[in-house]
N, C-alpha and C. Protein backbone atom coordinates (compact mmCIF):
# COMPACT_ATOMS: atom_id res chain seq x y z
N UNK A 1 -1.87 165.35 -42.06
CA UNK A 1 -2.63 165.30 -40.82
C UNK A 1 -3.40 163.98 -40.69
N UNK A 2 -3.93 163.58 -42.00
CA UNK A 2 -4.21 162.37 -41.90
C UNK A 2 -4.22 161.17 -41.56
N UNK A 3 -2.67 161.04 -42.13
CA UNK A 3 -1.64 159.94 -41.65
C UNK A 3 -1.37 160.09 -40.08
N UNK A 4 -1.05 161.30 -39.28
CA UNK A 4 -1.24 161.29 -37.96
C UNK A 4 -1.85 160.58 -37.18
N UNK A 5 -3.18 160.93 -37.45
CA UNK A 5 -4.67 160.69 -36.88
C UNK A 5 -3.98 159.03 -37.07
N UNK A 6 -4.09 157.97 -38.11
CA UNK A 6 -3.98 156.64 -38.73
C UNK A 6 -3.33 156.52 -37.41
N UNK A 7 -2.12 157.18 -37.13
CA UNK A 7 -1.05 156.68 -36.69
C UNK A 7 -1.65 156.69 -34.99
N UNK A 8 -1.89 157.51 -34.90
CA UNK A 8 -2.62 157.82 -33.31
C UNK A 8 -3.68 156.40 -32.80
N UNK A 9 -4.53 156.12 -34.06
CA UNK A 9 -5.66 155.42 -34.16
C UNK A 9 -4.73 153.58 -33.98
N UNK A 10 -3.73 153.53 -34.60
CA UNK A 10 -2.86 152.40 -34.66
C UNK A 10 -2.52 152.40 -33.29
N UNK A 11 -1.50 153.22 -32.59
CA UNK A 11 -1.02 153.25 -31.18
C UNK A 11 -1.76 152.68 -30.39
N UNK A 12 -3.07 153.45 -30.40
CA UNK A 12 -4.36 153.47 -29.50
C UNK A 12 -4.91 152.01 -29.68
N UNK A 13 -5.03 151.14 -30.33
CA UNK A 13 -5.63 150.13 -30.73
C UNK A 13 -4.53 149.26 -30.43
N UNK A 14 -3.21 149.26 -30.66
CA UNK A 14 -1.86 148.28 -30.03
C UNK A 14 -1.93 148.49 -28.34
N UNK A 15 -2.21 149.48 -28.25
CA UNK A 15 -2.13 149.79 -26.53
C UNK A 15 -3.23 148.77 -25.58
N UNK A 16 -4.71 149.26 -26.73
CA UNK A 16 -5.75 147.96 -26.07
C UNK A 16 -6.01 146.75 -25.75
N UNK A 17 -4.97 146.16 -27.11
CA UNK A 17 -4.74 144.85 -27.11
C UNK A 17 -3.64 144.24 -26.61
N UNK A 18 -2.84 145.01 -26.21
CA UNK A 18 -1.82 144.60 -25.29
C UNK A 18 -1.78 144.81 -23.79
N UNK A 19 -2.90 145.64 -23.69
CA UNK A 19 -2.86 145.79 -22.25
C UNK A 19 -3.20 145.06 -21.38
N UNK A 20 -3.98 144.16 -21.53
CA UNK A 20 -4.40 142.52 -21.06
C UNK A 20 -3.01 141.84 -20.91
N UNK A 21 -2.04 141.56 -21.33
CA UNK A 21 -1.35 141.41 -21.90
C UNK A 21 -0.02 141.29 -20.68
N UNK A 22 0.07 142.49 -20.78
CA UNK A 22 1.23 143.46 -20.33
C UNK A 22 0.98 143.24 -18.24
N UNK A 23 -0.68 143.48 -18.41
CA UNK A 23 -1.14 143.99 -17.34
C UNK A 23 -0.35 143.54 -15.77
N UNK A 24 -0.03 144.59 -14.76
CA UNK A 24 0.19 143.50 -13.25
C UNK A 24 -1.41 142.91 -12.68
N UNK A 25 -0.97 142.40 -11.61
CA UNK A 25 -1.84 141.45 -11.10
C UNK A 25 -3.35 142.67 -10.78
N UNK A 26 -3.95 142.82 -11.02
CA UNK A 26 -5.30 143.44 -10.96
C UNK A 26 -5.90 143.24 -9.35
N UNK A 27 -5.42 141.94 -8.19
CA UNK A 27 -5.85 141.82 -7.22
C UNK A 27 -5.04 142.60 -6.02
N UNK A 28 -6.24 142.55 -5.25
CA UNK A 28 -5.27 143.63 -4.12
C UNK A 28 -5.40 142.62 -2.74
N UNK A 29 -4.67 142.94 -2.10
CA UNK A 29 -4.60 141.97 -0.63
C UNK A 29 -6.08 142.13 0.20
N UNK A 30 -6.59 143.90 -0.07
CA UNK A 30 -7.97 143.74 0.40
C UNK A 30 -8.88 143.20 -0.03
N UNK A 31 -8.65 142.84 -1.41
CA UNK A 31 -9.71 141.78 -2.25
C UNK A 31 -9.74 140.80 -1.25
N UNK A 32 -8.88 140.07 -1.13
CA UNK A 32 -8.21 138.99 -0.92
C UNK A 32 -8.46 138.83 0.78
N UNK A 33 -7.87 139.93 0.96
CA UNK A 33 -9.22 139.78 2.89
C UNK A 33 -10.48 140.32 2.96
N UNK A 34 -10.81 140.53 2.30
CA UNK A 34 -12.30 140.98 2.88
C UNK A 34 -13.11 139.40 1.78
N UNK A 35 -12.34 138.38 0.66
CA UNK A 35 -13.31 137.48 0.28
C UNK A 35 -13.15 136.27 1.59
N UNK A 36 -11.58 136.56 2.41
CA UNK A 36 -11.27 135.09 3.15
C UNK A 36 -11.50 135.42 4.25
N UNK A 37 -12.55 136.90 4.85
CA UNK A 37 -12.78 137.33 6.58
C UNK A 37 -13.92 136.33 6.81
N UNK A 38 -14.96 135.23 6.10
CA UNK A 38 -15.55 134.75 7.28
C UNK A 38 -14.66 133.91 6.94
N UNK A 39 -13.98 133.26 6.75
CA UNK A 39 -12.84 132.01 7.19
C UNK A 39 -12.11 132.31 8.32
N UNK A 40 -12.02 133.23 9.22
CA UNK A 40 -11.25 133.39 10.11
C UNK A 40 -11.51 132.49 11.26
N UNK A 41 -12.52 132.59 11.67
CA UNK A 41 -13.23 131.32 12.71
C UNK A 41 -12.48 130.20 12.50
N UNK A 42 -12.84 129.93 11.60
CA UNK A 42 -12.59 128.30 10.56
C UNK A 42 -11.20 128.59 11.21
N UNK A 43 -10.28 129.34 10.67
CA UNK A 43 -8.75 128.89 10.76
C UNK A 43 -7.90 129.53 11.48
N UNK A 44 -9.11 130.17 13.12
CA UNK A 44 -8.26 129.98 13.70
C UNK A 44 -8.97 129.83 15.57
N UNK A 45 -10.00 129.58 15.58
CA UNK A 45 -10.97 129.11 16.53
C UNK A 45 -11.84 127.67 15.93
N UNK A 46 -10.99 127.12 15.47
CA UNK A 46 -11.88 125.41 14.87
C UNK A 46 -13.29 126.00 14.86
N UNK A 47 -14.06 126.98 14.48
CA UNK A 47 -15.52 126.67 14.37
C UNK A 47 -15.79 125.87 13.14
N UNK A 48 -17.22 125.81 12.87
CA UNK A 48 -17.60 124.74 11.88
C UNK A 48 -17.36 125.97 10.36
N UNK A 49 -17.34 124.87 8.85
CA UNK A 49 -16.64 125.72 7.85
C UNK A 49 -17.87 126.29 7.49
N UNK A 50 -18.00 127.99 7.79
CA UNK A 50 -18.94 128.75 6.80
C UNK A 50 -19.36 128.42 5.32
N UNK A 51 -20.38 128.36 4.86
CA UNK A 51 -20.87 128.50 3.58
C UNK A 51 -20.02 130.06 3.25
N UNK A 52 -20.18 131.11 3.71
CA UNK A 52 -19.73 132.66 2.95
C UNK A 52 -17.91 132.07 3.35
N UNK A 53 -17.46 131.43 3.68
CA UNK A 53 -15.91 131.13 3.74
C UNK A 53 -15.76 130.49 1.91
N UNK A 54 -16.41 129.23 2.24
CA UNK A 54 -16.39 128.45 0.89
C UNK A 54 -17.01 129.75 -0.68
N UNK A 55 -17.53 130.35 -0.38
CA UNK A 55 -18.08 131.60 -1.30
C UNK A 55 -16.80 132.46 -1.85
N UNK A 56 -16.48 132.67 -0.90
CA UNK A 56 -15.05 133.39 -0.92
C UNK A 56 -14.01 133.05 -1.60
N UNK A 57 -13.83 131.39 -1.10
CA UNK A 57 -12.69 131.28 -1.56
C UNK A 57 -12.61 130.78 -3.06
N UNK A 58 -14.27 130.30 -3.30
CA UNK A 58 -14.54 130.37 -4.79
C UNK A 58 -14.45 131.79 -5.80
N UNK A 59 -14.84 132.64 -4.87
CA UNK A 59 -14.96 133.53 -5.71
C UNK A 59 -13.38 134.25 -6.08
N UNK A 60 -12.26 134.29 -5.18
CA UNK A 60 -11.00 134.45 -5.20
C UNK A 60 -10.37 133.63 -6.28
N UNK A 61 -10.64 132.63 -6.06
CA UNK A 61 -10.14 131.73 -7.08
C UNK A 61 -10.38 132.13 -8.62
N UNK A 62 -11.54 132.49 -8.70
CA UNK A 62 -12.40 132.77 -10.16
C UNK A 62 -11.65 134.11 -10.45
N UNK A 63 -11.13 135.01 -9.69
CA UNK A 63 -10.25 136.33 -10.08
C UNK A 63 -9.13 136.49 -10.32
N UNK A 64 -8.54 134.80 -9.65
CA UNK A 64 -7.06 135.01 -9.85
C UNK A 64 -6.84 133.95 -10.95
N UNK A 65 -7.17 134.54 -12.45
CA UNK A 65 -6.96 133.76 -13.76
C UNK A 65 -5.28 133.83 -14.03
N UNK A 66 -5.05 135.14 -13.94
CA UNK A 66 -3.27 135.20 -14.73
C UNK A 66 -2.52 134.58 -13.28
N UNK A 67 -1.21 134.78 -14.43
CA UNK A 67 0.07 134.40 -13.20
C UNK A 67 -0.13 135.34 -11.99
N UNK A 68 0.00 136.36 -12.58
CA UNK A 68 0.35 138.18 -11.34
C UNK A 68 -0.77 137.44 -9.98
N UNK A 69 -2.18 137.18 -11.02
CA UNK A 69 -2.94 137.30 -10.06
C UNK A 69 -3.06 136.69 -8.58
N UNK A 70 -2.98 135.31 -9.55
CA UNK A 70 -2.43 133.67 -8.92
C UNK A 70 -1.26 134.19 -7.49
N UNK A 71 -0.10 135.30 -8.18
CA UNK A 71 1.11 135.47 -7.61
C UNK A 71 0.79 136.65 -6.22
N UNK A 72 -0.16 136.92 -6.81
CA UNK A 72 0.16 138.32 -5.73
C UNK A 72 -1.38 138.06 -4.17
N UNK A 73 -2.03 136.57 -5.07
CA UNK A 73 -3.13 136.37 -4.46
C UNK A 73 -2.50 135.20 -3.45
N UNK A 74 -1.60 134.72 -3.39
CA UNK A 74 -0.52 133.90 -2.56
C UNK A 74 0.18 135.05 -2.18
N UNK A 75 0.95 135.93 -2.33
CA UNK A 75 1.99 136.86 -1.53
C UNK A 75 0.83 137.08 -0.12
N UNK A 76 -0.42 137.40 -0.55
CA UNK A 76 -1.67 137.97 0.12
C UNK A 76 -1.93 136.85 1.15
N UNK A 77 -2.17 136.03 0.77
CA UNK A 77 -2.16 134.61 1.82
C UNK A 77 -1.65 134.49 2.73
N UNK A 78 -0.03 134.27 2.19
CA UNK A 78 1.64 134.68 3.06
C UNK A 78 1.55 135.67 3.72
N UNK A 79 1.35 136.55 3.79
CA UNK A 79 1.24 137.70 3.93
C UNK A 79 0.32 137.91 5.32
N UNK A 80 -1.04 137.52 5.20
CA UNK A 80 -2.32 136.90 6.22
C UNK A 80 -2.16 136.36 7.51
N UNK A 81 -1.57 135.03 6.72
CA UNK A 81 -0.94 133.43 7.73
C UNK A 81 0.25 134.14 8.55
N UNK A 82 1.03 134.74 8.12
CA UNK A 82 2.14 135.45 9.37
C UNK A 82 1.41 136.08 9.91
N UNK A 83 0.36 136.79 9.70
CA UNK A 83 -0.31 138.07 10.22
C UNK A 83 -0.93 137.26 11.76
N UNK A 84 -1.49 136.51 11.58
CA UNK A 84 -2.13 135.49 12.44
C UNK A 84 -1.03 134.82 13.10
N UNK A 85 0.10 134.73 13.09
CA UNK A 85 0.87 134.02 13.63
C UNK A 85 0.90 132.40 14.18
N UNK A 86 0.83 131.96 15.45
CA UNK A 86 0.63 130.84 16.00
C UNK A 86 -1.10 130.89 16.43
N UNK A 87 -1.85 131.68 16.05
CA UNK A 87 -3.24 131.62 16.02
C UNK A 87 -3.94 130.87 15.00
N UNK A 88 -3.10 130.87 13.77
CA UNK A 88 -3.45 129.92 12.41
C UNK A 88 -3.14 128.77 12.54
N UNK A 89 -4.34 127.75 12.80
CA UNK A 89 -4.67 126.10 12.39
C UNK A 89 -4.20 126.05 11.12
N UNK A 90 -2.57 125.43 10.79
CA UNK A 90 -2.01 125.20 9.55
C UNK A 90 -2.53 124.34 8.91
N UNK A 91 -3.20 123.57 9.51
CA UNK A 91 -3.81 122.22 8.76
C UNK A 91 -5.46 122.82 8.12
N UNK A 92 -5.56 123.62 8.50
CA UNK A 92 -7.21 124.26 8.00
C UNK A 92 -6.92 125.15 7.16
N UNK A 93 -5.73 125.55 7.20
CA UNK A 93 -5.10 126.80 6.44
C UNK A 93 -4.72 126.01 4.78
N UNK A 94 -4.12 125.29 5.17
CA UNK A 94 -3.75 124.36 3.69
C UNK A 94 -4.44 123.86 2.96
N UNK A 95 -5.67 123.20 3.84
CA UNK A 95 -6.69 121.99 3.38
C UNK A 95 -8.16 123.08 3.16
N UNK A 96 -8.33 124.62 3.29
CA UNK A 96 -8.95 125.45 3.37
C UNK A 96 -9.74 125.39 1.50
N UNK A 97 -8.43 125.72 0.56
CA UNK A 97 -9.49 125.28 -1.06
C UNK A 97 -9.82 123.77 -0.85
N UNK A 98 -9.50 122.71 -0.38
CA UNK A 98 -9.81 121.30 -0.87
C UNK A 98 -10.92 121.45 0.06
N UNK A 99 -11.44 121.97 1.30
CA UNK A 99 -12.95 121.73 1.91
C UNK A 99 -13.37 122.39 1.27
N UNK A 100 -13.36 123.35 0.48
CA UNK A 100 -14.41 124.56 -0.02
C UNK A 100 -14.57 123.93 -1.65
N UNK A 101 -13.79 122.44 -2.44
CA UNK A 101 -13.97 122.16 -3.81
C UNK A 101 -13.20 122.81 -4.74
N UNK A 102 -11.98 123.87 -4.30
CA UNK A 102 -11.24 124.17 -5.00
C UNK A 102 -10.02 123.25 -5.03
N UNK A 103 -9.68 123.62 -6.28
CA UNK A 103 -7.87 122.98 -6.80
C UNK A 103 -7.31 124.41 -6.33
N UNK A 104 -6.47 124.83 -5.59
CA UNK A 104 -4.93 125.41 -6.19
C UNK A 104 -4.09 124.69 -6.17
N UNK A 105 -2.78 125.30 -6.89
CA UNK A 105 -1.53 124.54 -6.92
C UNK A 105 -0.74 124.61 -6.23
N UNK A 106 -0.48 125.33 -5.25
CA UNK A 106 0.09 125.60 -3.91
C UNK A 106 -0.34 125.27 -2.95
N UNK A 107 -0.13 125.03 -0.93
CA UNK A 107 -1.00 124.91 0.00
C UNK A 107 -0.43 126.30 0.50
N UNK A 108 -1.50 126.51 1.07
CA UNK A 108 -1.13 128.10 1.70
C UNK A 108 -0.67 127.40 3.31
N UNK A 109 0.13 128.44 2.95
CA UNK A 109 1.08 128.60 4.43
C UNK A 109 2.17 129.58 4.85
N UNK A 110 2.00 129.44 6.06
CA UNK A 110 3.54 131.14 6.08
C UNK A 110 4.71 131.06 5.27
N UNK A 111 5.22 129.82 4.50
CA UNK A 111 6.60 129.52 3.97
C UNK A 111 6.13 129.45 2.07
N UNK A 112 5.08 129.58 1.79
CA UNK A 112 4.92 129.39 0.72
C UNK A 112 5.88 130.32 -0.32
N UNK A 113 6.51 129.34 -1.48
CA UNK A 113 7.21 130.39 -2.19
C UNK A 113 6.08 131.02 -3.72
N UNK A 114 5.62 131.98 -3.21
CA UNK A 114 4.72 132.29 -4.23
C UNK A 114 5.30 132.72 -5.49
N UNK A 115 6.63 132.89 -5.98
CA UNK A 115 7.40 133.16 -7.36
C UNK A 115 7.53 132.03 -8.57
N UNK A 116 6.88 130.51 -7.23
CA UNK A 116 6.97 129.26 -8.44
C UNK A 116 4.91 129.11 -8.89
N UNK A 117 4.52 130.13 -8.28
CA UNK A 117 3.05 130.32 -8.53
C UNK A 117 2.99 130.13 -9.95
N UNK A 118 1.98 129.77 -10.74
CA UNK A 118 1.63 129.67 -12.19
C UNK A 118 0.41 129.94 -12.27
């Protein structure tokens, strides 16, 4: 019975440390709109760029550490930018992390292929 328990206690402890690991992307598209809703102005009525836009898109950034996250936080983008259609200022849409002081490695846009995401 002993050895059980060991064995249970082993599983349980491989499971923890791999689950980081293993994990899918942890972000959800509502993350992901409700951090980029005051940017909407911004990108798609030219108003001037919110401070809570630039907040946002820092704080998005800071969540999407893994690939999944990175990946599924661009599908979410893509996903957005069609949503908006010909209402989205593409040029505010792209240049949106470089006014707010972020790097990504992609520009967001309706064509983005988010599978070469890293």
């Amino acid at each position: 019975m002993a050895g059980l328990m060991k064995l249970a206690c082993l599983v349980l402890a491989c499971m923890i440390v791999a689950g980081p690991i293993t994990a899918k992307a942890a972000l959800s598209c509502g993350t992901v709109s409700s951090s980029l809703a005051p940017c909407i102005g911004y990108l798609t009525q030219g108003t001037p760029l919110p401070l809570a836009c630039c907040a946002g898109v820092k704080r998005l950034n800071s969540m999407a550490r893994t690939t999944p996250d990175r990946q599924q936080a661009c599908r979410c983008l893509v996903g957005a930018a069609n949503a908006l259609g010909s209402g989205l200022n593409t040029g505010r849409a792209s240049g949106l992390p470089k006014a707010c002081g972020v790097n990504i490695p992609y520009a967001i846009s309706k064509n983005t292929n988010c599978a070469i995401v890293r």
